[in-house]
C-alpha atoms as a PDB file:
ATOM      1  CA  UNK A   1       3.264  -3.590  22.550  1.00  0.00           C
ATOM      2  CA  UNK A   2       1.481  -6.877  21.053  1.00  0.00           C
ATOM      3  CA  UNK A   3      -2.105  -5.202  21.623  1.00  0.00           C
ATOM      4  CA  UNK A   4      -1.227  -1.756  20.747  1.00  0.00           C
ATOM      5  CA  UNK A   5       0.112  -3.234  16.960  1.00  0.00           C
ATOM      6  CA  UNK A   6      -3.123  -6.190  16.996  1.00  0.00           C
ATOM      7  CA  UNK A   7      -5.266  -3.440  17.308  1.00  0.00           C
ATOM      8  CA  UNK A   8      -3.388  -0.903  14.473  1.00  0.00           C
ATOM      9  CA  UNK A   9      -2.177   1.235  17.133  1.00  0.00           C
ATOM     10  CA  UNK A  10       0.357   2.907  15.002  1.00  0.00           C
ATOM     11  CA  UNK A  11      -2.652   3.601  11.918  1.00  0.00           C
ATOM     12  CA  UNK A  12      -4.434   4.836  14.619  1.00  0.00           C
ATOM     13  CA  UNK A  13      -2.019   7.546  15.611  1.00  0.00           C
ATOM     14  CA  UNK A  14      -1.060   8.430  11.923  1.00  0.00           C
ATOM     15  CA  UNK A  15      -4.371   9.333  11.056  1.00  0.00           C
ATOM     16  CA  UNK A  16      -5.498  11.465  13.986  1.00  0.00           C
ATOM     17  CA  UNK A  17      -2.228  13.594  13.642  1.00  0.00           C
ATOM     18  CA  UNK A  18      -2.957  13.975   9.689  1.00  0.00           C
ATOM     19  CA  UNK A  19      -6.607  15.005  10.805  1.00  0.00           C
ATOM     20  CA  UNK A  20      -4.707  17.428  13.305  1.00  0.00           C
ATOM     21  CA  UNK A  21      -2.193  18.438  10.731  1.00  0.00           C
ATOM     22  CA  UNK A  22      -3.851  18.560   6.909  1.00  0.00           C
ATOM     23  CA  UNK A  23      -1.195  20.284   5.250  1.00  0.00           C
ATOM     24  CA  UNK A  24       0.569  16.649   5.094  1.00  0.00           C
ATOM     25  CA  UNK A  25      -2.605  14.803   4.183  1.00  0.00           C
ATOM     26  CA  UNK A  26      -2.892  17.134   1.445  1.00  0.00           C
ATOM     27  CA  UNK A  27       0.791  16.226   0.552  1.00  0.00           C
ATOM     28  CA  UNK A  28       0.241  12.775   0.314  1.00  0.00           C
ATOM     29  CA  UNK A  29      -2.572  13.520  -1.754  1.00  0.00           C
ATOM     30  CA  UNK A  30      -0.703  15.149  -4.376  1.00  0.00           C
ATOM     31  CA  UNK A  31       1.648  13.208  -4.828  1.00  0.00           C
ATOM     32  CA  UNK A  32      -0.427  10.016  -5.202  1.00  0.00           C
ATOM     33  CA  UNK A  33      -3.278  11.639  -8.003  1.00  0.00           C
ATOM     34  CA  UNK A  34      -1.515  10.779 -11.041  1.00  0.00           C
ATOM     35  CA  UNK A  35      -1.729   6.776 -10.234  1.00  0.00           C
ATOM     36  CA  UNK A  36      -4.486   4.804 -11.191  1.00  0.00           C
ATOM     37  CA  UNK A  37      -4.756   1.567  -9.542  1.00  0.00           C
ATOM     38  CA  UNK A  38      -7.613   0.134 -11.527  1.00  0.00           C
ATOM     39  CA  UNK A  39      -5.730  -0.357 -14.651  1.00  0.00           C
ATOM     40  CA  UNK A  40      -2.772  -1.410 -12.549  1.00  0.00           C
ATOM     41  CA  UNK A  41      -4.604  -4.180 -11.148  1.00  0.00           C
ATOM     42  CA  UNK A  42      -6.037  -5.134 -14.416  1.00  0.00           C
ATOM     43  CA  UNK A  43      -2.862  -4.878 -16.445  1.00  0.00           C
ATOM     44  CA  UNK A  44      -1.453  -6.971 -13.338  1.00  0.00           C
ATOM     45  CA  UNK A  45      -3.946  -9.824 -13.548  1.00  0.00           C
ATOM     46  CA  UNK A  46      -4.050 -10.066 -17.467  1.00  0.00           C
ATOM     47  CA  UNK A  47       0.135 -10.730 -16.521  1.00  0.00           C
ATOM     48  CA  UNK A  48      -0.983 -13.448 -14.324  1.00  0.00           C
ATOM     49  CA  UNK A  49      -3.432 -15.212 -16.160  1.00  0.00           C
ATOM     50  CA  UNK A  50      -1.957 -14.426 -19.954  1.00  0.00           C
ATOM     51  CA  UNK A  51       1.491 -13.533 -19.520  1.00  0.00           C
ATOM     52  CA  UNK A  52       4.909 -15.325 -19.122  1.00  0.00           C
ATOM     53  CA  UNK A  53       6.407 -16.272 -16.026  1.00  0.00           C
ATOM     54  CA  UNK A  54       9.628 -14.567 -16.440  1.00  0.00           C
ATOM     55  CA  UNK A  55       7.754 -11.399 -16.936  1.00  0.00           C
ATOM     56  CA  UNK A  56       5.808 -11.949 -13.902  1.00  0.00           C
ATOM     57  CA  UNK A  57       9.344 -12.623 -12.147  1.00  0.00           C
ATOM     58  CA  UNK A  58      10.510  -9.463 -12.919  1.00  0.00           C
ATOM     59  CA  UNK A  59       6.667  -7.141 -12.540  1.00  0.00           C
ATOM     60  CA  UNK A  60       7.065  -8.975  -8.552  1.00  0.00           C
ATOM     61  CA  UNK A  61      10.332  -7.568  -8.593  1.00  0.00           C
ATOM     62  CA  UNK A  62      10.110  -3.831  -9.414  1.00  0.00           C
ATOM     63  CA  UNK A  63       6.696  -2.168  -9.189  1.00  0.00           C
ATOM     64  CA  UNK A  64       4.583  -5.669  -7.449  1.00  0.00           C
ATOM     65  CA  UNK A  65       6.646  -5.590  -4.257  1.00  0.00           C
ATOM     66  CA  UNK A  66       6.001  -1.723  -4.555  1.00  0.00           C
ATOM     67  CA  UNK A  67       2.627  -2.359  -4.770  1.00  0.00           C
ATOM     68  CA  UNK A  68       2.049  -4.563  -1.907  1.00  0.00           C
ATOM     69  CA  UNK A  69       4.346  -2.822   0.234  1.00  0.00           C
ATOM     70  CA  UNK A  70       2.198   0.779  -0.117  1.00  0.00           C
ATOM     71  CA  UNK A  71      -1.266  -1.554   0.860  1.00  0.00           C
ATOM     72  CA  UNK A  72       0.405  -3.128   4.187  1.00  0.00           C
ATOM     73  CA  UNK A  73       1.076   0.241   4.904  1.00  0.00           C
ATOM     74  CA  UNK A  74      -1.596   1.839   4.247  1.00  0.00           C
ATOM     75  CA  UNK A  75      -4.057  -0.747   4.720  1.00  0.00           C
ATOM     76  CA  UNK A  76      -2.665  -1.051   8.481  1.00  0.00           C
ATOM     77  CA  UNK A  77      -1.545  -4.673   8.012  1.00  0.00           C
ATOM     78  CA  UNK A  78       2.192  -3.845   8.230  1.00  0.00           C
ATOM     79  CA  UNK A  79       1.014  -3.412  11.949  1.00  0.00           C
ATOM     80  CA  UNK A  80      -1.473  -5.637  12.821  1.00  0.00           C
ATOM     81  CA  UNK A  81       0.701  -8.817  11.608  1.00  0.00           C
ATOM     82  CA  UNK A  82       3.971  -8.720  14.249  1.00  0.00           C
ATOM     83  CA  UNK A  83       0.934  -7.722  17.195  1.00  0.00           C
END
């Protein structure tokens, strides 16, 4: 099970099933469009550098820990790190 998850098993198998199935890749698509992570970032780093720490408390809170959970995902690092 260690291998399979070192070597993004699970990312693996996601992505050949949405190439099998597009319908769902067009989904996810759809539904992610209206987001633009560019000014995100940047309105995220001027926080860091510029901004007040109880502000940053509260940005790692709500939409930060959303943030970094959706790129472990979809990155494939939410599997690689337990294998």
């Amino acid at each position: 099970m260690g291998v399979f998850l070192a070597f993004n098993g699970p990312t693996i198998l996601i992505n050949t099933i949405s190439i099998l199935q597009p319908s769902v890749q067009e989904t996810v698509h759809v539904t992610l469009k209206g987001l633009n992570p560019v000014e995100q970032a940047t309105i995220y780093f001027d926080l860091v550098i510029n901004g007040e720490y109880r502000k940053l408390i509260i940005s790692n809170r709500t939409i930060g820990f959303i943030n970094k959970f959706n790129y472990l995902k979809f990155s494939g690092r939410l599997w690689v790190i337990p294998g």
